[in-house]
C-alpha atoms as a PDB file:
ATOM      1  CA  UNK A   1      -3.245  28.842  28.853  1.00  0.00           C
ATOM      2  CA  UNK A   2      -6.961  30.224  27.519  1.00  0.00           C
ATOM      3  CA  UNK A   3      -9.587  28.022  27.146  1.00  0.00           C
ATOM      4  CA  UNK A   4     -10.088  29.430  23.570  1.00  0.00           C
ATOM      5  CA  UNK A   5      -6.517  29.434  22.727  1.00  0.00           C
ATOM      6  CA  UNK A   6      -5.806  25.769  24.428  1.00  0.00           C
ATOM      7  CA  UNK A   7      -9.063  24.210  23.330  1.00  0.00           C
ATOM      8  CA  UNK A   8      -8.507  25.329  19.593  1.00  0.00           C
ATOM      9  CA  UNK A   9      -4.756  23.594  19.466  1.00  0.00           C
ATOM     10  CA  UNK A  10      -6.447  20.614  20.923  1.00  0.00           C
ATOM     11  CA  UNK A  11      -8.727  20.811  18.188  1.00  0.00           C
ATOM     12  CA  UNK A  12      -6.876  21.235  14.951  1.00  0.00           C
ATOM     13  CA  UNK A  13      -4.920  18.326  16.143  1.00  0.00           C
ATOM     14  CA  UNK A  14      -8.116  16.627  16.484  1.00  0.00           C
ATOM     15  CA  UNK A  15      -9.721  17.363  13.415  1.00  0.00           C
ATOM     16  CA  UNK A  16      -6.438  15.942  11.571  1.00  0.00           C
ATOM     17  CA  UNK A  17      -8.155  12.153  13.117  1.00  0.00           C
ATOM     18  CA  UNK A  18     -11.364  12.945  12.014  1.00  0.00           C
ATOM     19  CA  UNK A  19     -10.529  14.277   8.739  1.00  0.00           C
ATOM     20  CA  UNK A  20      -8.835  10.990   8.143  1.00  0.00           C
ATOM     21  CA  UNK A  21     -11.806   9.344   8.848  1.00  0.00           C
ATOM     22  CA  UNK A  22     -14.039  11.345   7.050  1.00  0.00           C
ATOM     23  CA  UNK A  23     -16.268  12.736   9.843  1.00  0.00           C
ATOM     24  CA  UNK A  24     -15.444  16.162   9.589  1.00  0.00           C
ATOM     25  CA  UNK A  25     -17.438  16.040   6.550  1.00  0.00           C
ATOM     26  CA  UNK A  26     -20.626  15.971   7.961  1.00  0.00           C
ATOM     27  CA  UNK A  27     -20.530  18.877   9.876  1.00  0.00           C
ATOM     28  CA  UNK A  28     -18.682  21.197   6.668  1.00  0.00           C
ATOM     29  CA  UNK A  29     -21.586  19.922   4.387  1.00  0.00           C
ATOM     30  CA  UNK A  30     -24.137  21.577   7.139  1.00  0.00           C
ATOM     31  CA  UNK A  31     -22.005  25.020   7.047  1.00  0.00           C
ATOM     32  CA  UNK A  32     -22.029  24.579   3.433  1.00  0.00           C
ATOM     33  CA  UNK A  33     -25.719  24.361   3.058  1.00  0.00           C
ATOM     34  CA  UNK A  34     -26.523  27.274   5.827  1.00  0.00           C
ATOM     35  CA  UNK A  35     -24.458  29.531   3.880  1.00  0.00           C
ATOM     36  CA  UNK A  36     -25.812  28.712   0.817  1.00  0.00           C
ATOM     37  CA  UNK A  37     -29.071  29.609   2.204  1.00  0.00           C
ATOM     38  CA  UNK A  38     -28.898  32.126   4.024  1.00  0.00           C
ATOM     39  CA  UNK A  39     -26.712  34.500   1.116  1.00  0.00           C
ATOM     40  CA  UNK A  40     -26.936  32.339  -2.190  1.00  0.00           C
ATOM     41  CA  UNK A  41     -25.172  29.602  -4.166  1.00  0.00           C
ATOM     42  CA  UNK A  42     -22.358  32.381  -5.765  1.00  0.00           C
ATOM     43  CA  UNK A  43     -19.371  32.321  -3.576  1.00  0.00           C
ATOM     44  CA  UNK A  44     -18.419  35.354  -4.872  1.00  0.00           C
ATOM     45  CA  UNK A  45     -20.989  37.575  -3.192  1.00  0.00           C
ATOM     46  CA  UNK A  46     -20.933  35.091  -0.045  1.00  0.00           C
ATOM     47  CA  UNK A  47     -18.145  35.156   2.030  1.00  0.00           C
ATOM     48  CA  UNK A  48     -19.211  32.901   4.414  1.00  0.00           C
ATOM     49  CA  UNK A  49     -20.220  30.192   1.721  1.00  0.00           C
ATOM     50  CA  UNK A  50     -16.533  31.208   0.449  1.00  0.00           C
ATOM     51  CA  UNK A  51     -14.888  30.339   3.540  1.00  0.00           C
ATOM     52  CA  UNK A  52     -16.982  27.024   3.865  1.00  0.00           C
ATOM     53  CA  UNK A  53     -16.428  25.873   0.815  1.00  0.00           C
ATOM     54  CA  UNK A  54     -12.393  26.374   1.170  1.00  0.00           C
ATOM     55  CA  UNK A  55     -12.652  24.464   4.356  1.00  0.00           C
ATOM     56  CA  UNK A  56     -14.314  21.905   3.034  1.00  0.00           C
ATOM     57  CA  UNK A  57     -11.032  22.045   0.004  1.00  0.00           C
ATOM     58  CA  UNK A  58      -8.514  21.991   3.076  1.00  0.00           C
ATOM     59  CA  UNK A  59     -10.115  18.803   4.178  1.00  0.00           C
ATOM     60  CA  UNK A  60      -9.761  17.377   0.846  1.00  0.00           C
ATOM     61  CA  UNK A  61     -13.937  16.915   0.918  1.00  0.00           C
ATOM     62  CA  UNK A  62     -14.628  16.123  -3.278  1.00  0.00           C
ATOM     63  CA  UNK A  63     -15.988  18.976  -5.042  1.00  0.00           C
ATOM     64  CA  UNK A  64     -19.503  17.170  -6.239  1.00  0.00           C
ATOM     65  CA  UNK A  65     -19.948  17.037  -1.938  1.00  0.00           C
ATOM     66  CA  UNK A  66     -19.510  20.660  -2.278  1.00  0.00           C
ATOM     67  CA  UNK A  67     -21.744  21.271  -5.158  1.00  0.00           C
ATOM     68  CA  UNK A  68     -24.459  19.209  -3.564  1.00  0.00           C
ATOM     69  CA  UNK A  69     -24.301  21.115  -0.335  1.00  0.00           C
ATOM     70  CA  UNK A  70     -24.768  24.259  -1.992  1.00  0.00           C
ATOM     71  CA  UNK A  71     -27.611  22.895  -4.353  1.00  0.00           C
ATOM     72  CA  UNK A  72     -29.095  21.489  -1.283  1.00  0.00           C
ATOM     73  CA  UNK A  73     -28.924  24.789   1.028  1.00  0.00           C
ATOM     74  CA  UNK A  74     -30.485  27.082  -2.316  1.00  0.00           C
ATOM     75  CA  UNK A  75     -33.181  24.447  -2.739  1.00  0.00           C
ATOM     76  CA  UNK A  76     -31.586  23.400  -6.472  1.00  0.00           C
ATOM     77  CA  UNK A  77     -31.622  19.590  -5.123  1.00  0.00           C
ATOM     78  CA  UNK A  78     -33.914  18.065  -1.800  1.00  0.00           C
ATOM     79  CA  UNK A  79     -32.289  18.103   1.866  1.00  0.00           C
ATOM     80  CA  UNK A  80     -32.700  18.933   5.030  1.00  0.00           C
ATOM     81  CA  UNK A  81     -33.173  21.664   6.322  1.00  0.00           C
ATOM     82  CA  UNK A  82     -30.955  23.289   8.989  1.00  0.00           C
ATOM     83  CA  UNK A  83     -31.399  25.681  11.685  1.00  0.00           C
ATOM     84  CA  UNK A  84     -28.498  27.774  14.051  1.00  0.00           C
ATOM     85  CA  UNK A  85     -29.241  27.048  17.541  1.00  0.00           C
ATOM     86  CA  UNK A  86     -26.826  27.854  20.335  1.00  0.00           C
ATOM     87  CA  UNK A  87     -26.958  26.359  23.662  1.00  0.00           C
ATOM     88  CA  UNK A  88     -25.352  28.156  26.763  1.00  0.00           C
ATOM     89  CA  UNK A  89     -23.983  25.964  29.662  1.00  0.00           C
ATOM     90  CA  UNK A  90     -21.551  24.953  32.791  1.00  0.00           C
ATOM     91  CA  UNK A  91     -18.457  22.196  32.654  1.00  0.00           C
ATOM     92  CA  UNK A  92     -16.917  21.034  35.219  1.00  0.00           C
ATOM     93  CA  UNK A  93     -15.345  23.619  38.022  1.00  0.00           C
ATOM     94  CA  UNK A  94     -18.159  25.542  36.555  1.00  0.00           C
ATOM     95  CA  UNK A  95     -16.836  26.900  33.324  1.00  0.00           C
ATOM     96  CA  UNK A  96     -18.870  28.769  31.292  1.00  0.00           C
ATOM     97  CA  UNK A  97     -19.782  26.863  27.773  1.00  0.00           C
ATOM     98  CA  UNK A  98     -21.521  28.685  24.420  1.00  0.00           C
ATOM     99  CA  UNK A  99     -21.962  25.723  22.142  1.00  0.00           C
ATOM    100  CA  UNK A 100     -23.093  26.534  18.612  1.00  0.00           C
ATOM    101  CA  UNK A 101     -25.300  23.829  16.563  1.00  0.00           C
ATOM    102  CA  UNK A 102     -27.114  22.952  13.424  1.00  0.00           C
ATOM    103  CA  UNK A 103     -29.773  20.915  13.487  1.00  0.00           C
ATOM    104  CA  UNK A 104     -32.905  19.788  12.095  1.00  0.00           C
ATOM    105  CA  UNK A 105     -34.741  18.768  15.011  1.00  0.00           C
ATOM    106  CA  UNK A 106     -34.039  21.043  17.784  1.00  0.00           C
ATOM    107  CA  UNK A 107     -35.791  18.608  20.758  1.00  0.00           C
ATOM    108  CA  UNK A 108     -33.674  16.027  19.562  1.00  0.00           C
ATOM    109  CA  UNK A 109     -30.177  18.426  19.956  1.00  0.00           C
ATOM    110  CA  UNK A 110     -31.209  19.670  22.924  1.00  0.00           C
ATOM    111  CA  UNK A 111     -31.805  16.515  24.932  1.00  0.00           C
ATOM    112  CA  UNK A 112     -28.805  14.838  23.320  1.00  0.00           C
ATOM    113  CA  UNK A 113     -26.265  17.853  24.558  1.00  0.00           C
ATOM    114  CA  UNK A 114     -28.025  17.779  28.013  1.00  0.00           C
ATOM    115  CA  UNK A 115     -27.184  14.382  28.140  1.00  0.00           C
ATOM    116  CA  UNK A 116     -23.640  15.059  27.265  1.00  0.00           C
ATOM    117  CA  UNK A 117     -23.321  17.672  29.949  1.00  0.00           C
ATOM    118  CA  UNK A 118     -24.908  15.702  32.683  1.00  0.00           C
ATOM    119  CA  UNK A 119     -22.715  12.363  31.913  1.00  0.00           C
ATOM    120  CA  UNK A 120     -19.445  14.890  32.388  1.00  0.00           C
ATOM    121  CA  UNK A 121     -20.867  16.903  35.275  1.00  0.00           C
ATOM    122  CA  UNK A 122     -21.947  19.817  33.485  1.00  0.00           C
ATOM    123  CA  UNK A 123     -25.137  21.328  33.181  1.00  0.00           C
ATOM    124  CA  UNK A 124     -27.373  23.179  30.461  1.00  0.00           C
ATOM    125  CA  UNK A 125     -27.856  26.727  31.317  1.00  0.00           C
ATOM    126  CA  UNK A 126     -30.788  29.146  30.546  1.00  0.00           C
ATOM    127  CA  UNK A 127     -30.939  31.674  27.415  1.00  0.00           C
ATOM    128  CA  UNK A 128     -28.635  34.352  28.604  1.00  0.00           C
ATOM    129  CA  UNK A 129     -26.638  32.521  31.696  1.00  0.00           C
ATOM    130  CA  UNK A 130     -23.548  32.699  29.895  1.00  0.00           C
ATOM    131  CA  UNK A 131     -23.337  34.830  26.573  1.00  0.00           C
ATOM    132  CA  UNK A 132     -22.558  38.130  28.907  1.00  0.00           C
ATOM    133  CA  UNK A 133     -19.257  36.516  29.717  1.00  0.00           C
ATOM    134  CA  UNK A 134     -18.174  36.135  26.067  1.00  0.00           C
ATOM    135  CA  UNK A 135     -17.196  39.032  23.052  1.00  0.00           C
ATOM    136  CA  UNK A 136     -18.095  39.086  19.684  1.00  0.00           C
ATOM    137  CA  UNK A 137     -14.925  39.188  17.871  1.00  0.00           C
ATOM    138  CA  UNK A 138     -13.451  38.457  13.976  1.00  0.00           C
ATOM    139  CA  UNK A 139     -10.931  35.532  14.417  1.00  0.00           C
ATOM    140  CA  UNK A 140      -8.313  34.423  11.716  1.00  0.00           C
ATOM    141  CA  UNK A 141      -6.401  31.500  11.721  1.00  0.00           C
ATOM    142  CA  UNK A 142      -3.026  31.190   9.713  1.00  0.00           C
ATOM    143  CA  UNK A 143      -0.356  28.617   9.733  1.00  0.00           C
ATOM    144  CA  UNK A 144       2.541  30.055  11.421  1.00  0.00           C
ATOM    145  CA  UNK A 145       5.408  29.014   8.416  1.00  0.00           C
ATOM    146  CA  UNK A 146       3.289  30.950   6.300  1.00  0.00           C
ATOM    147  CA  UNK A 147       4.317  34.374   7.378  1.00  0.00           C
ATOM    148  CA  UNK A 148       6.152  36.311  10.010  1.00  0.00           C
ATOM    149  CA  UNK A 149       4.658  38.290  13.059  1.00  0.00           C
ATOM    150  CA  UNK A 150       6.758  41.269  11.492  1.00  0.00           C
ATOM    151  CA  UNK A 151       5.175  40.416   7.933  1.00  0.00           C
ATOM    152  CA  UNK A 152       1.787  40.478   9.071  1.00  0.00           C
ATOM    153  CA  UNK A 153       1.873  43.720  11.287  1.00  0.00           C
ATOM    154  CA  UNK A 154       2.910  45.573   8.214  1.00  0.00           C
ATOM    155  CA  UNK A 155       0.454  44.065   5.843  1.00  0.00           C
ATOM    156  CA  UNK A 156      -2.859  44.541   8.654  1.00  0.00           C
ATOM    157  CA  UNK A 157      -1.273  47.654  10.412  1.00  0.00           C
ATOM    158  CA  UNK A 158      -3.859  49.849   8.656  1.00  0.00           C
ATOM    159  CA  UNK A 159      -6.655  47.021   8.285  1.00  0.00           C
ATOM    160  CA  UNK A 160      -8.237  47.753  11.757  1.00  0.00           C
ATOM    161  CA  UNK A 161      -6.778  44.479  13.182  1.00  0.00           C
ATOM    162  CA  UNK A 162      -6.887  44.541  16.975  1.00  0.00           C
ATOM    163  CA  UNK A 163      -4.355  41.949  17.536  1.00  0.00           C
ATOM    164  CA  UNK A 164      -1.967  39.456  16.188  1.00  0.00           C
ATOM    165  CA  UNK A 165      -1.122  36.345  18.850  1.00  0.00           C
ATOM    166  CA  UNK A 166       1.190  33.201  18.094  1.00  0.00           C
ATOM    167  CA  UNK A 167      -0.311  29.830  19.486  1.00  0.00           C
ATOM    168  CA  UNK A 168       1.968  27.197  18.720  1.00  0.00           C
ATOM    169  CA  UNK A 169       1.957  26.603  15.198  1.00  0.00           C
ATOM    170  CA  UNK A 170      -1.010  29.231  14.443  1.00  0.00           C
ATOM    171  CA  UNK A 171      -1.168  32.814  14.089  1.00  0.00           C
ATOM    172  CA  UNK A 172      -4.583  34.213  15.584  1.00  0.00           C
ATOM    173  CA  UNK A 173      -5.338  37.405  13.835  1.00  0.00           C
ATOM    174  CA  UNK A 174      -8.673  39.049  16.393  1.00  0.00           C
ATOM    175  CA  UNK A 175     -10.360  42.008  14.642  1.00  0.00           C
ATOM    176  CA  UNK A 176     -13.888  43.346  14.596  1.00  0.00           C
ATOM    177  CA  UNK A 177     -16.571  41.350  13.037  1.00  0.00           C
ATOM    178  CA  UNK A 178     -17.432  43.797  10.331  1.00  0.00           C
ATOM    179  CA  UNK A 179     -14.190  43.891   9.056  1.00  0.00           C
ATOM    180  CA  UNK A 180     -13.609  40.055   8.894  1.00  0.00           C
ATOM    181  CA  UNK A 181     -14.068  39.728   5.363  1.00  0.00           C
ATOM    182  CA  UNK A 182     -11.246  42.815   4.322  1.00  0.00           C
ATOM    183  CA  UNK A 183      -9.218  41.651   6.680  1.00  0.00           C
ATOM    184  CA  UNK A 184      -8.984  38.036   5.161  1.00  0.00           C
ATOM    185  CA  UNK A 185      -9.055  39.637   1.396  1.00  0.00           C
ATOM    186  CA  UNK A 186      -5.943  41.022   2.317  1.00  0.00           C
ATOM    187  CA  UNK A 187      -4.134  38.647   3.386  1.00  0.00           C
ATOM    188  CA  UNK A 188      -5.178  36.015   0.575  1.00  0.00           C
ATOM    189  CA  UNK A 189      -3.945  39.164  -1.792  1.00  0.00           C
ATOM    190  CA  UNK A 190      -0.681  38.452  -0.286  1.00  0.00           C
ATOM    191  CA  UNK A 191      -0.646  34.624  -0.867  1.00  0.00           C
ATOM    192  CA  UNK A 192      -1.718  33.990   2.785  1.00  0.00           C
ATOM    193  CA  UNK A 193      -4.362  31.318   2.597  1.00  0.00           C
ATOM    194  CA  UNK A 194      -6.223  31.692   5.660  1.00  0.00           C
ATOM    195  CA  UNK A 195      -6.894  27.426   7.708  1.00  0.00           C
ATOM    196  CA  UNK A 196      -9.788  29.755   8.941  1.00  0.00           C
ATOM    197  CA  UNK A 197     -11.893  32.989   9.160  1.00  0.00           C
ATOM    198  CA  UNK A 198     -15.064  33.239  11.170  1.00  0.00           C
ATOM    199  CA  UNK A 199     -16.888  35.058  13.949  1.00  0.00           C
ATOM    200  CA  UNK A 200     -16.099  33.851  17.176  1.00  0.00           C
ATOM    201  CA  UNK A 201     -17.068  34.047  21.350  1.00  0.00           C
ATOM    202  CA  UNK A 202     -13.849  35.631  23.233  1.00  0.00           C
ATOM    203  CA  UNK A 203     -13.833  34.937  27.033  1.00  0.00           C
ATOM    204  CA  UNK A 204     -13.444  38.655  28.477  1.00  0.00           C
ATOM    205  CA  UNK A 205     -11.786  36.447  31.686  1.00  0.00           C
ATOM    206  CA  UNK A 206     -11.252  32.946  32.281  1.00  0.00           C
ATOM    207  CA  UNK A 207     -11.966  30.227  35.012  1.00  0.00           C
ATOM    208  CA  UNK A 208      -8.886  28.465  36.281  1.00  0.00           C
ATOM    209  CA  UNK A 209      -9.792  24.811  36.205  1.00  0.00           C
ATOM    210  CA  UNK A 210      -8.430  22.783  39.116  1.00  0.00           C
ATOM    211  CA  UNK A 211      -6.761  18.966  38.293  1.00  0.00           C
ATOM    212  CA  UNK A 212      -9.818  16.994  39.651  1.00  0.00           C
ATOM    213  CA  UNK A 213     -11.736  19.254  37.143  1.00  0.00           C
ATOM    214  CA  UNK A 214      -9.693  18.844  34.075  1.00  0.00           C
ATOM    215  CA  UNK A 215     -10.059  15.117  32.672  1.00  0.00           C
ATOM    216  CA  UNK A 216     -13.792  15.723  33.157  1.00  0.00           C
ATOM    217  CA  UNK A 217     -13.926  19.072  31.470  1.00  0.00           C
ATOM    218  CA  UNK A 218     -11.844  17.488  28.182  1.00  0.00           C
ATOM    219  CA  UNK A 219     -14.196  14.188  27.761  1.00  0.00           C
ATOM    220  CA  UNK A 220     -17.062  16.976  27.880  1.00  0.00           C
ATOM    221  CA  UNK A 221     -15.274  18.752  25.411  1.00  0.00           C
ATOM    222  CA  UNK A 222     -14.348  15.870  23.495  1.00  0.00           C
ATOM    223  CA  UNK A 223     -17.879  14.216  23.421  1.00  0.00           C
ATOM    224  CA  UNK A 224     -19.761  18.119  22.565  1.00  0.00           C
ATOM    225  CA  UNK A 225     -17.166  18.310  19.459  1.00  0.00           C
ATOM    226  CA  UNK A 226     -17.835  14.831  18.261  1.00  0.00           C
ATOM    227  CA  UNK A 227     -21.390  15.541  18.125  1.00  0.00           C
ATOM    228  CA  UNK A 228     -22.984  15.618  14.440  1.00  0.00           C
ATOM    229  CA  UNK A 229     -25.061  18.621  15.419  1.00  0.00           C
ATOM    230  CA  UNK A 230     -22.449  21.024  17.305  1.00  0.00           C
ATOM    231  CA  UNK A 231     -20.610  23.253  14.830  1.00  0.00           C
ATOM    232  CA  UNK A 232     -18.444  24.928  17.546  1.00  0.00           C
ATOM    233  CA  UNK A 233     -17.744  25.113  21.352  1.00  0.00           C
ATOM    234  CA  UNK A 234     -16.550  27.951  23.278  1.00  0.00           C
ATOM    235  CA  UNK A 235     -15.487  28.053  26.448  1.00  0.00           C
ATOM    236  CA  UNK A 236     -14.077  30.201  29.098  1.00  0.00           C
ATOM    237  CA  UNK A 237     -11.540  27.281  30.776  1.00  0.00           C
ATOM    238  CA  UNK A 238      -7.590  28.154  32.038  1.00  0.00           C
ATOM    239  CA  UNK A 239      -5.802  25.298  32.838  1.00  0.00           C
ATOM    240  CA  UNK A 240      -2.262  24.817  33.650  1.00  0.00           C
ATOM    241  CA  UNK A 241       0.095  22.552  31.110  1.00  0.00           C
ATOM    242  CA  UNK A 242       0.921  20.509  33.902  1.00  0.00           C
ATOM    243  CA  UNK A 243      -2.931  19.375  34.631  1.00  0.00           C
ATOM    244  CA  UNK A 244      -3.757  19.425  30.882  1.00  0.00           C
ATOM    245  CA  UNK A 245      -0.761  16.509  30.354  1.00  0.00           C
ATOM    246  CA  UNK A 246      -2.507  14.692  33.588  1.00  0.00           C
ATOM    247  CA  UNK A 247      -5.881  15.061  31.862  1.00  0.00           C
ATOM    248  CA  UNK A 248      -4.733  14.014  28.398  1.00  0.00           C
END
């Protein structure tokens, strides 16, 4: 099972807790606000504001939370400012971590997530340690009793899509990162709605994580994902069903 594959299904079942709860909120209004700033308030000429903002709809966030976000990021209302920083990094049975945060004090992110590493035996890497391992790549999410596998390979046959997987109860549509954008345009054409669309870090191989490694690796996981600051963790972890039911 891929670390990116596995790691994701963990995590839409885990965001379903903290949605509940509200703290998925936090870390949409910082996307929000990013986007904002960096291409403008009009979601219409912002796809990645666009794609925020109906994530932040899908986890029933009220719209005056959206509005202020994108006030906030195009300088309409005070806030904080943001920054992207991403952190590279080993787990446990040394598998390679890319961990993608917004923050406004950098000193402070960085010493928290070294702390989280070192608690679950992990360690923070230098600039450059791990990105080599990992692929730029378009990545679409859609919920799998939306559409068929036959349904989608005739409407993104000519789109430039590179591949179509089924992970549980998710299509994963993987295309280039210029064509992201088209690719999700078509399908919302077709009455698809998208849970996601963003540019992600593809393992180009995976470490097979041993049982003694795996309950560590998921707490470290766990605790990098519940972190205000980290927007997204990628990883290059296998692991076999068997250990992942031991771990969990």
């Amino acid at each position: 099972m891929s670390g990116h594959s596995k790691w994701a299904t963990i995590r839409r079942k885990k965001e379903k807790t903290d949605a509940a709860r509200g703290k998925v909120f936090t870390k949409l209004i910082k996307e929000i606000s990013i986007a904002a700033r960096m291409g403008g308030g009009d979601e219409s000429g912002n796809p990645r504001l666009r794609t925020a903002v109906l994530a932040a709809k899908a986890a029933n966030m009220p719209a005056a939370n959206i509005e202020r976000g994108i006030k906030k990021g195009t300088g309409e209302l005070p806030g904080v400012i943001y920054e992207e920083i991403s952190y590279e990094g080993y787990g446990p049975g040394g598998v390679a971590l890319l961990i993608s945060t917004f923050t406004d004090n950098r000193n402070r992110t960085v010493s928290e997530i070294r702390h989280i590493l070192t608690k679950r035996g992990g360690s923070l890497g230098e600039t450059g340690s791990v990105n080599w391992m990992f692929e730029r790549r378009g990545l679409i999410t859609i919920p799998s009793d939306k559409a068929s596998e036959d349904q989608l390979l005739e409407l993104l046959l000519d789109a430039g899509v590179d591949d179509i997987r089924l992970e549980e109860d998710v299509f994963e549509i993987y295309c280039e990162p210029d064509i992201l954008e088209s690719v999700k345009i078509e399908l919302e054409k077709a009455k698809i709605q998208p849970i996601s669309a963003q540019i992600s870090m593809i393992p180009q191989s995976y470490n097979k994580v041993e049982r003694s490694h795996a309950a560590s690796l998921l707490r470290l996981m766990e605790d990098l994902d519940d972190h205000d600051d980290v927007q997204e963790v990628f990883s290059n972890f296998d692991i076999d069903e068997a250990d992942l039911a031991a771990a969990e």
